[in-house]
N, C-alpha and C. Protein backbone atom coordinates (compact mmCIF):
# COMPACT_ATOMS: atom_id res chain seq x y z
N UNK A 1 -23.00 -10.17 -16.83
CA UNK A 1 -23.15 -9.57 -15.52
C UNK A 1 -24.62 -9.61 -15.13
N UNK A 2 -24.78 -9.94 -14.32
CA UNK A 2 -26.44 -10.25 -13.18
C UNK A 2 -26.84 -8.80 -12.99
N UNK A 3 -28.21 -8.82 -13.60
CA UNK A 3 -28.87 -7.04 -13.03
C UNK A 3 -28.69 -7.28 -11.44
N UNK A 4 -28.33 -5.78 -11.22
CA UNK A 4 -28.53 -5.45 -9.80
C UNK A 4 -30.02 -4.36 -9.61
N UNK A 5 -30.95 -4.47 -9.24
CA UNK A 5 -31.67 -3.68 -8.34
C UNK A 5 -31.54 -2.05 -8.12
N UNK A 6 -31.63 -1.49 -8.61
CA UNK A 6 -31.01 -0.02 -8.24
C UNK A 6 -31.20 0.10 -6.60
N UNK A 7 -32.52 -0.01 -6.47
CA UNK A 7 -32.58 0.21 -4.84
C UNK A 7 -31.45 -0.75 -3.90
N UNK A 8 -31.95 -2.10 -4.13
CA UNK A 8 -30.86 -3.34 -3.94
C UNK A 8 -29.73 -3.60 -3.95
N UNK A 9 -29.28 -3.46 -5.10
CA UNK A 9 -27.72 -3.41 -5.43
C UNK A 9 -26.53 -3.23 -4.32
N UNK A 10 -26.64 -2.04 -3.61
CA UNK A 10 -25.60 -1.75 -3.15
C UNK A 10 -25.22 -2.20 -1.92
N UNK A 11 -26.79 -2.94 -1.48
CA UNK A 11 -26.79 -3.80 -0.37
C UNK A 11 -25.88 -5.21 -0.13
N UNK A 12 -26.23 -5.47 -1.53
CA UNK A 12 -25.11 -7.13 -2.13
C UNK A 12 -23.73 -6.72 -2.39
N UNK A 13 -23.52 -5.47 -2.54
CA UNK A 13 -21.62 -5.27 -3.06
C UNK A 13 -21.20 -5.60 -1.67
N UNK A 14 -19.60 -5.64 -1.99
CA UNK A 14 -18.85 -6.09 -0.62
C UNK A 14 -18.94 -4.97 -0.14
N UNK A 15 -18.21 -4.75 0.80
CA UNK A 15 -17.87 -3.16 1.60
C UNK A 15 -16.42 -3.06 1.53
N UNK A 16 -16.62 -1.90 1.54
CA UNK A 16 -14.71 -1.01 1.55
C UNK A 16 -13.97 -1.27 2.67
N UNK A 17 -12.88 -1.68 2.40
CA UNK A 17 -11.49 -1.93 3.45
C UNK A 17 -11.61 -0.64 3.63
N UNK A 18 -11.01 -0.43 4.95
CA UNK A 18 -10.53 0.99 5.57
C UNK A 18 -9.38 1.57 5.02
N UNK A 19 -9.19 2.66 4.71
CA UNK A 19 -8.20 3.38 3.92
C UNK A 19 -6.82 3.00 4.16
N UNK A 20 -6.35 2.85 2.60
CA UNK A 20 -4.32 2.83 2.94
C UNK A 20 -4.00 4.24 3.48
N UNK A 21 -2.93 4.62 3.91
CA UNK A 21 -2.29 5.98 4.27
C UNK A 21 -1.48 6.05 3.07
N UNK A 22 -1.22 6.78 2.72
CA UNK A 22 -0.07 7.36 1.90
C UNK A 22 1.12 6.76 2.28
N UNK A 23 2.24 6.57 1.48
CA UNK A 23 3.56 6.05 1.89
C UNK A 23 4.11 7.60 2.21
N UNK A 24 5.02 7.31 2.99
CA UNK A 24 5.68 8.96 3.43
C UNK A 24 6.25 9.13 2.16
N UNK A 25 6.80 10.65 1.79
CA UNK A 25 7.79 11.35 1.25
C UNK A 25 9.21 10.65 1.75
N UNK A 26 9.85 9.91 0.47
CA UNK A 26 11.69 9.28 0.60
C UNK A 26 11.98 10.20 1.07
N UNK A 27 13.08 10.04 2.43
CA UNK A 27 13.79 10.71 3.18
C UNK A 27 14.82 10.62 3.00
N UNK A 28 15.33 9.81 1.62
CA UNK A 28 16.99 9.90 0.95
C UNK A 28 17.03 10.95 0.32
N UNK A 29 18.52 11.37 0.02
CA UNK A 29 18.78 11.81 -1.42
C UNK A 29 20.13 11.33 -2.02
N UNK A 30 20.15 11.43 -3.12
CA UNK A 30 21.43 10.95 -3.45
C UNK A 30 22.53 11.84 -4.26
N UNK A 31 23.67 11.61 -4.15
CA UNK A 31 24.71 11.98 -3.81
C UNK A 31 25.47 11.57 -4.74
N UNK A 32 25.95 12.18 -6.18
CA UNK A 32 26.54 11.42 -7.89
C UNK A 32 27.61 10.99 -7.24
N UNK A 33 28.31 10.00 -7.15
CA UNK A 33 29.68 9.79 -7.08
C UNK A 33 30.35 9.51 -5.69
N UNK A 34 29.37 9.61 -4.46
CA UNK A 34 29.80 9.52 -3.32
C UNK A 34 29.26 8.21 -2.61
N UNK A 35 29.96 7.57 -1.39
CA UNK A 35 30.26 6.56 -1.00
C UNK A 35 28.93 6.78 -0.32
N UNK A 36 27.92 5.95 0.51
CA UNK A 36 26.86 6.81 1.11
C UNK A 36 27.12 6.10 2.86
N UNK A 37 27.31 7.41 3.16
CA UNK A 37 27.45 7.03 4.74
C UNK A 37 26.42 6.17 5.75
N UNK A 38 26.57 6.07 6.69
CA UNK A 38 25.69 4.82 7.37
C UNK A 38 24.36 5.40 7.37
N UNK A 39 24.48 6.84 7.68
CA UNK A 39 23.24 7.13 8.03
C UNK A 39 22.20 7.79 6.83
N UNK A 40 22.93 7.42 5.94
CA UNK A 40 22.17 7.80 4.22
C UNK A 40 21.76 6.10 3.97
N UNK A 41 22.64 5.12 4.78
CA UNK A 41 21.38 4.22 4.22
C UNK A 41 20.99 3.43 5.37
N UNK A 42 21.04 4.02 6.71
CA UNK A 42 19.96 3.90 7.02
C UNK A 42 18.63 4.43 7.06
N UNK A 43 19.04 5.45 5.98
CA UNK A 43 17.13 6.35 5.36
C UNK A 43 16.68 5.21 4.22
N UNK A 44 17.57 4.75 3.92
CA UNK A 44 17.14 3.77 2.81
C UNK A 44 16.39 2.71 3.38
N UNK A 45 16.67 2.00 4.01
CA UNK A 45 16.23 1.28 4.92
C UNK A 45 15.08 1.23 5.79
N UNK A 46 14.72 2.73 6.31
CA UNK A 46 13.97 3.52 6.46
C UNK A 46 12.44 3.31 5.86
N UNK A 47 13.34 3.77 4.57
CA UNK A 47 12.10 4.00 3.39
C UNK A 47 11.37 2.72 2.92
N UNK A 48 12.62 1.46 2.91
CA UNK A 48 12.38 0.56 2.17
C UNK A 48 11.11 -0.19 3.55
N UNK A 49 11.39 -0.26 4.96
CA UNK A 49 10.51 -0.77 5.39
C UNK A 49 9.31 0.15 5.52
N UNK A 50 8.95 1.36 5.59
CA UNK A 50 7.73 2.00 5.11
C UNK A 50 6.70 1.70 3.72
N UNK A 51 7.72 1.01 2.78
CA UNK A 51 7.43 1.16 1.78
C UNK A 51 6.70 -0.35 1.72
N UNK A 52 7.24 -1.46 2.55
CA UNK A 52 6.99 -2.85 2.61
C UNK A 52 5.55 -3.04 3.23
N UNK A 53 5.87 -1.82 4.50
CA UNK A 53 4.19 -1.94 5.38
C UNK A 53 3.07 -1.42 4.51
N UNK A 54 3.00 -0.61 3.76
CA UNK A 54 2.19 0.23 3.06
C UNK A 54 2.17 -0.76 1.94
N UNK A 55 3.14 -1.52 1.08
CA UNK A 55 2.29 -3.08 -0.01
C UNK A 55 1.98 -4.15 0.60
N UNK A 56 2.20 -4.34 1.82
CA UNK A 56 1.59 -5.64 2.84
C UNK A 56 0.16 -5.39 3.45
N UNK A 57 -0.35 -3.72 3.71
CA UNK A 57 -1.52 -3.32 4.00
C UNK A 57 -2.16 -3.26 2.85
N UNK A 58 -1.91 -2.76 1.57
CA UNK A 58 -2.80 -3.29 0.44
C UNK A 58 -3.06 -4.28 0.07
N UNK A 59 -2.16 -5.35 0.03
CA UNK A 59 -1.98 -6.88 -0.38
C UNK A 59 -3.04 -7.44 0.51
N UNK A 60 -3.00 -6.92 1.99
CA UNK A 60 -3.87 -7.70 3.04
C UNK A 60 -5.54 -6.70 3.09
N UNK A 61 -5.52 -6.23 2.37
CA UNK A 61 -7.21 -5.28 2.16
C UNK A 61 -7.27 -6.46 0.76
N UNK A 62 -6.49 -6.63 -0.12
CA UNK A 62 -6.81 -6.89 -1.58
C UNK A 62 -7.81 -8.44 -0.88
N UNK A 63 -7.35 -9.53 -0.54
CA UNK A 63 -6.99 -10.58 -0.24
C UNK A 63 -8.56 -10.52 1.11
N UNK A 64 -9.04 -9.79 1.92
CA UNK A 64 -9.91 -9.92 2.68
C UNK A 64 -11.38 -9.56 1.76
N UNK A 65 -10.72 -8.91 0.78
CA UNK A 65 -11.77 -8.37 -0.05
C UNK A 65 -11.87 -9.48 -1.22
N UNK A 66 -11.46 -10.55 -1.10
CA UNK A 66 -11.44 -11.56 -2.44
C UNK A 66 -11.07 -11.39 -3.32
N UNK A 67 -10.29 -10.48 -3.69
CA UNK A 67 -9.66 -9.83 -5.20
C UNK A 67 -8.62 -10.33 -5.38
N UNK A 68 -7.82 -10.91 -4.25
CA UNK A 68 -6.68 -11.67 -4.40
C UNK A 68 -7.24 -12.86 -3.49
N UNK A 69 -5.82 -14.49 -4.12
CA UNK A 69 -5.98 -15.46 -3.27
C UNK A 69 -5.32 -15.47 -1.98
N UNK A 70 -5.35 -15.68 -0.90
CA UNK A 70 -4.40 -15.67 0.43
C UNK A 70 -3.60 -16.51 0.14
């Protein structure tokens, strides 16, 4: 690893992506033994595309930040 400068240093690091949000609190619950009605999965559904935007906004901070390849 290359000395950094104490004064210097922090001038050469990259800079911070702007913050992820939290993924919401799952708005399912489940139900032992029961059939799940339309509108139990459309919370699933719900969740699952909340859950897609919130690893596509990290994936796309990882990737601007060079830590990943595009």
């Amino acid at each position: 690893m290359a000395y950094l400068n104490p004064g210097g240093g922090k001038a050469r690091e990259g800079t911070q992506a702007a913050a992820q949000t939290d993924m919401a609190a799952v708005t399912t619950t489940a139900t032992a033994g029961a059939t799940p009605t339309k509108a139990e999965f459309d919370k699933v559904v719900t969740d699952l595309t909340a859950a897609r935007a919130t690893i596509n906004g990290l994936l796309a901070k990882l990737r601007a930040a060079g830590l990943i390849a595009s």
